[in-house]
C-alpha atoms as a PDB file:
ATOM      1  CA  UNK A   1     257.068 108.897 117.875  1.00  0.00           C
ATOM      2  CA  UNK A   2     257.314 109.440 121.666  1.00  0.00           C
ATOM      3  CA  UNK A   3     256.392 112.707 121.664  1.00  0.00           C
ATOM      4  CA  UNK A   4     253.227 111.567 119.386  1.00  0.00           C
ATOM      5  CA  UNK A   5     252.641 108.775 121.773  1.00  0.00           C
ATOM      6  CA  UNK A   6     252.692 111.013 125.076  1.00  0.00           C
ATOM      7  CA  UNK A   7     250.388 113.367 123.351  1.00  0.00           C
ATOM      8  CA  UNK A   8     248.097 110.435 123.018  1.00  0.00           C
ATOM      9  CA  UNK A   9     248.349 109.138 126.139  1.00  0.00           C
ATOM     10  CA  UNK A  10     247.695 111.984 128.269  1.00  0.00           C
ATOM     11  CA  UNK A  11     244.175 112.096 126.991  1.00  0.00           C
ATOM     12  CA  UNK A  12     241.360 110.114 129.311  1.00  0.00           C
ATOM     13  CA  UNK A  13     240.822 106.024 128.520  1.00  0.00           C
ATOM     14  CA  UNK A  14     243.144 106.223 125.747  1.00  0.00           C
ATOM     15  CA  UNK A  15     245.219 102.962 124.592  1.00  0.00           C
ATOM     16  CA  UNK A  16     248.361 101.612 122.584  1.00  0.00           C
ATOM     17  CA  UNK A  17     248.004  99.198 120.757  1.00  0.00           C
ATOM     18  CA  UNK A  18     249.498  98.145 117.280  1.00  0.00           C
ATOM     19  CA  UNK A  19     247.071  97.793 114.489  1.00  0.00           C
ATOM     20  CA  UNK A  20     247.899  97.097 110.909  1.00  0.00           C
ATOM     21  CA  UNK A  21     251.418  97.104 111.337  1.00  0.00           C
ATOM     22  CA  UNK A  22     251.649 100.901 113.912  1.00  0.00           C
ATOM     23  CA  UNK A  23     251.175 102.192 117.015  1.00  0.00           C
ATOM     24  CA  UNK A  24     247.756 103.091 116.917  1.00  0.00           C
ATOM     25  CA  UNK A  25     245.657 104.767 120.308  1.00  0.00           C
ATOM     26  CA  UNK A  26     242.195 103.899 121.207  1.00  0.00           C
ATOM     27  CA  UNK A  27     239.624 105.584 122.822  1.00  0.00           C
ATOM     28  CA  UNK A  28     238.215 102.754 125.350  1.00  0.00           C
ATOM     29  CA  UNK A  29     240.089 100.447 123.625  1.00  0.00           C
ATOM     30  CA  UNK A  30     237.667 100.647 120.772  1.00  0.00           C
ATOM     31  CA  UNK A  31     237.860 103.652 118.333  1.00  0.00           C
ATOM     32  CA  UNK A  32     240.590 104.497 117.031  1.00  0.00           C
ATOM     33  CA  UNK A  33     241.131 108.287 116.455  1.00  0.00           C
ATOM     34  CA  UNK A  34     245.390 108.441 115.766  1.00  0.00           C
ATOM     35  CA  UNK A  35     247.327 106.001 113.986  1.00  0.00           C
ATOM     36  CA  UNK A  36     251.171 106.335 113.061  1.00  0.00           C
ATOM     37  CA  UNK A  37     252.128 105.366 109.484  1.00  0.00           C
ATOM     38  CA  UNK A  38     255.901 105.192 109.635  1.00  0.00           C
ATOM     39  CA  UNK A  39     257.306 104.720 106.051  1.00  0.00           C
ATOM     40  CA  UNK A  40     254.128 101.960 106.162  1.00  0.00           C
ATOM     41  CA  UNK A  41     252.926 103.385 102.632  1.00  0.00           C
ATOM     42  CA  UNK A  42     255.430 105.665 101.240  1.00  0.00           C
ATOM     43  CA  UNK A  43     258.597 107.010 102.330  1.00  0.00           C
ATOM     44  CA  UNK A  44     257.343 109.653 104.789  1.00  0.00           C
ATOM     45  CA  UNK A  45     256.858 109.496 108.645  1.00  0.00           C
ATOM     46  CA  UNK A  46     253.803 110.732 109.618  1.00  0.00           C
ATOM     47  CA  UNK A  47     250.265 110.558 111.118  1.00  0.00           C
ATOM     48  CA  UNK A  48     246.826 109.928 110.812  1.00  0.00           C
ATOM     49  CA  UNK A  49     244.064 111.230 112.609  1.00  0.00           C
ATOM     50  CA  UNK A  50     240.147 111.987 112.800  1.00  0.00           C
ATOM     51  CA  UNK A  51     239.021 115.525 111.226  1.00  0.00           C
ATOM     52  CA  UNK A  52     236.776 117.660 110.149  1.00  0.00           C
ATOM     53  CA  UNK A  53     236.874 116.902 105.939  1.00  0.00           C
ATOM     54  CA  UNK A  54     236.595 120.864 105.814  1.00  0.00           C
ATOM     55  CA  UNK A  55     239.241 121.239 108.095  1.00  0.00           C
ATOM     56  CA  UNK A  56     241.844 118.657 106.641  1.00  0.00           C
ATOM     57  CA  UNK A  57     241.259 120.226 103.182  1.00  0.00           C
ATOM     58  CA  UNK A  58     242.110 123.844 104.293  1.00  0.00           C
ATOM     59  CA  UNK A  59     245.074 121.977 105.622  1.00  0.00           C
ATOM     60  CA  UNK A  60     246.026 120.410 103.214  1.00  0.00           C
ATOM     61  CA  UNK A  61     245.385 123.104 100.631  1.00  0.00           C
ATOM     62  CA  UNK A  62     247.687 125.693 103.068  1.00  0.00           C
ATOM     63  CA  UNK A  63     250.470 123.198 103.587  1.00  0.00           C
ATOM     64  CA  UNK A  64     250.761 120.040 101.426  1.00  0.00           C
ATOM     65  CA  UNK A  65     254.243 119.568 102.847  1.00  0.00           C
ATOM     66  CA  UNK A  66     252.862 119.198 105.905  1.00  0.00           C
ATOM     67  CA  UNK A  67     249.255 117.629 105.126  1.00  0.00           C
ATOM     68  CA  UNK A  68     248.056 115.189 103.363  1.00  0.00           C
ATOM     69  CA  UNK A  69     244.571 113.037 102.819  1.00  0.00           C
ATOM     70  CA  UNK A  70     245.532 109.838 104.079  1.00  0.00           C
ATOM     71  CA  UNK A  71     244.716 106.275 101.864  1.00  0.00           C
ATOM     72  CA  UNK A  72     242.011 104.492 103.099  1.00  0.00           C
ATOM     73  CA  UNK A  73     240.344 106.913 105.563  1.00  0.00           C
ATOM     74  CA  UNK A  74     240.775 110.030 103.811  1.00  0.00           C
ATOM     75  CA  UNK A  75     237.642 109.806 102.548  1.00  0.00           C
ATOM     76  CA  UNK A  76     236.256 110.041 105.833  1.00  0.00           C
ATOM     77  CA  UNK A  77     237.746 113.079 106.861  1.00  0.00           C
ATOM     78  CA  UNK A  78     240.673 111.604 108.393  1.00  0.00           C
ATOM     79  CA  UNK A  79     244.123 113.844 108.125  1.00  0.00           C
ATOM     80  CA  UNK A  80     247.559 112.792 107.868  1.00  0.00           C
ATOM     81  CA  UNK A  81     250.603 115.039 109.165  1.00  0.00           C
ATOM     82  CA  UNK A  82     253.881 114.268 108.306  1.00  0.00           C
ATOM     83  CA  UNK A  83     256.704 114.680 111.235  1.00  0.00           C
ATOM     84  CA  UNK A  84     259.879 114.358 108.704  1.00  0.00           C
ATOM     85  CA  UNK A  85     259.008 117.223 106.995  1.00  0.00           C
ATOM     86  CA  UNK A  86     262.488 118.911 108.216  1.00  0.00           C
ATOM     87  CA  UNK A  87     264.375 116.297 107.123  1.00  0.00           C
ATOM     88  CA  UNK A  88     263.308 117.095 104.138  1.00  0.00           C
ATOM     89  CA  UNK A  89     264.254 120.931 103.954  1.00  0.00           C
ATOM     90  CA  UNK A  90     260.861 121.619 105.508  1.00  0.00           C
ATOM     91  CA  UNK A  91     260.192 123.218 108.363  1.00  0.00           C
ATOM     92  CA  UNK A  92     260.165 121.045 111.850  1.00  0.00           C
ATOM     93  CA  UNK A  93     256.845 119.776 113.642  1.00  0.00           C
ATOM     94  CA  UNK A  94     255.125 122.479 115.273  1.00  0.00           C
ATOM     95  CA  UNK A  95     253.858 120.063 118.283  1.00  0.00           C
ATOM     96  CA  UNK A  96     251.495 122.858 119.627  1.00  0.00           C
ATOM     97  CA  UNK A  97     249.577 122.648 116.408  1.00  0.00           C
ATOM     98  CA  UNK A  98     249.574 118.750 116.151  1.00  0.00           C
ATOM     99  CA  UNK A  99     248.866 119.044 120.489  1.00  0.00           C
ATOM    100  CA  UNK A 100     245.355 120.533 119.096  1.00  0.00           C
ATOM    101  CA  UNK A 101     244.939 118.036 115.838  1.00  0.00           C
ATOM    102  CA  UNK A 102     245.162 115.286 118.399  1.00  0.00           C
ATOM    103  CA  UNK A 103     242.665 116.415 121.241  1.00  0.00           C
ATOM    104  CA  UNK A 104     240.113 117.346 118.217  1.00  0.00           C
ATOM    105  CA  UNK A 105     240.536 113.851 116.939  1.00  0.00           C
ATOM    106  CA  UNK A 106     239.764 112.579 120.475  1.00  0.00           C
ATOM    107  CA  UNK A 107     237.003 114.446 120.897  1.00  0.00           C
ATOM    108  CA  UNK A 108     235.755 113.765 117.774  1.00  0.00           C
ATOM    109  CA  UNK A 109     235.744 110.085 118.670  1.00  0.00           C
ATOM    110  CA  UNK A 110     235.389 110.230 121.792  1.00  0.00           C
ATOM    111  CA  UNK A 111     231.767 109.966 123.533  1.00  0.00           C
ATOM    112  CA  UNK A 112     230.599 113.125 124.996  1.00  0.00           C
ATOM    113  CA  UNK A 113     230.949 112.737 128.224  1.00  0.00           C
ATOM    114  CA  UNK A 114     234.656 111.461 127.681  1.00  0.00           C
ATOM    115  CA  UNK A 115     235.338 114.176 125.364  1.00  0.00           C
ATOM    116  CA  UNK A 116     234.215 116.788 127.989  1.00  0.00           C
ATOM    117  CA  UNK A 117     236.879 116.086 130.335  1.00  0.00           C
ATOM    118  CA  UNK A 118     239.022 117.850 128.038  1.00  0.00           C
ATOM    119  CA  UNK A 119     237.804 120.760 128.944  1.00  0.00           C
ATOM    120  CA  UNK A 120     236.696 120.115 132.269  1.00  0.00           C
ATOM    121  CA  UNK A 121     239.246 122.137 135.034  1.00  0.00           C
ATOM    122  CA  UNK A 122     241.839 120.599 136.619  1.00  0.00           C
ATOM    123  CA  UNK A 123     241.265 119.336 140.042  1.00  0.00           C
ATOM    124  CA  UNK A 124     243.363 119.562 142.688  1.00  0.00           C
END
C-alpha cells in the first residue's frame, strides 16, 4: 500500500483520506479517482481506479489474474488491479504499468487544467 499511496500522492492537489472503510485519494479533496480495497470484499488486495470501460475490458480480458471490474463502479468504467497476485503463484505488480493506470485515472478526473500539469515540464 505505500508504494500505491506514494504513487498517488505525487500527483498535483491529491488527498488521503479513508472512505468506506480504505485509503482512498482525492483530487481537490473532492473526486475520487483511486481507492484501495484490501480484503474489503473478497479475499484479494487490490485497487480501484477510473478508466476507460474499453480499456479496463481489454484488461481484463488479457489478464483476469491481474484485472478485474470492480463492484459498484465497474459499471462506470472503473478498473480494479489486484497487488497479491504473486502471492498467489502469479506474477508480482508491475508498478510501471499501475504508475500509468494511476496518472490516467487522475487525469481522467482531474479538471483540465490540473490534469495538464502532468505533462507540463519540470521546472527548475
Amino acid at each position: 500500500m505505500d508504494r500505491l499511496r506514494a504513487l498517488c500522492l505525487a500527483l498535483p492537489e491529491v488527498t488521503e483520506r479513508l472512505s468506506h472503510g480504505e485509503p482512498t485519494w482525492f483530487v481537490r479533496g473532492r473526486k475520487v479517482f483511486v481507492q484501495l480495497s484490501d480484503h474489503h470484499h473478497d479475499d484479494r488486495a487490490g485497487f480501484w481506479c477510473a478508466a476507460v470501460a474499453d480499456v479496463r475490458d481489454s484488461l481484463v480480458g488479457r489478464d483476469p489474474e491481474r484485472f478485474f471490474v470492480p463492484p459498484y463502479v465497474g459499471g462506470r468504467g472503473w478498473l480494479g488491479v489486484y497487488l497479491d497476485s504473486e502471492t498467489r503463484g502469479g506474477a508480482p505488480p508491475d508498478w510501471d504499468e499501475i504508475d500509468e493506470l494511476v496518472r490516467e485515472a487522475f487525469r481522467l478526473v482531474a479538471p483540465k487544467t490540473l490534469a495538464a500539469r502532468l505533462d507540463a515540464p519540470a521546472e527548475g
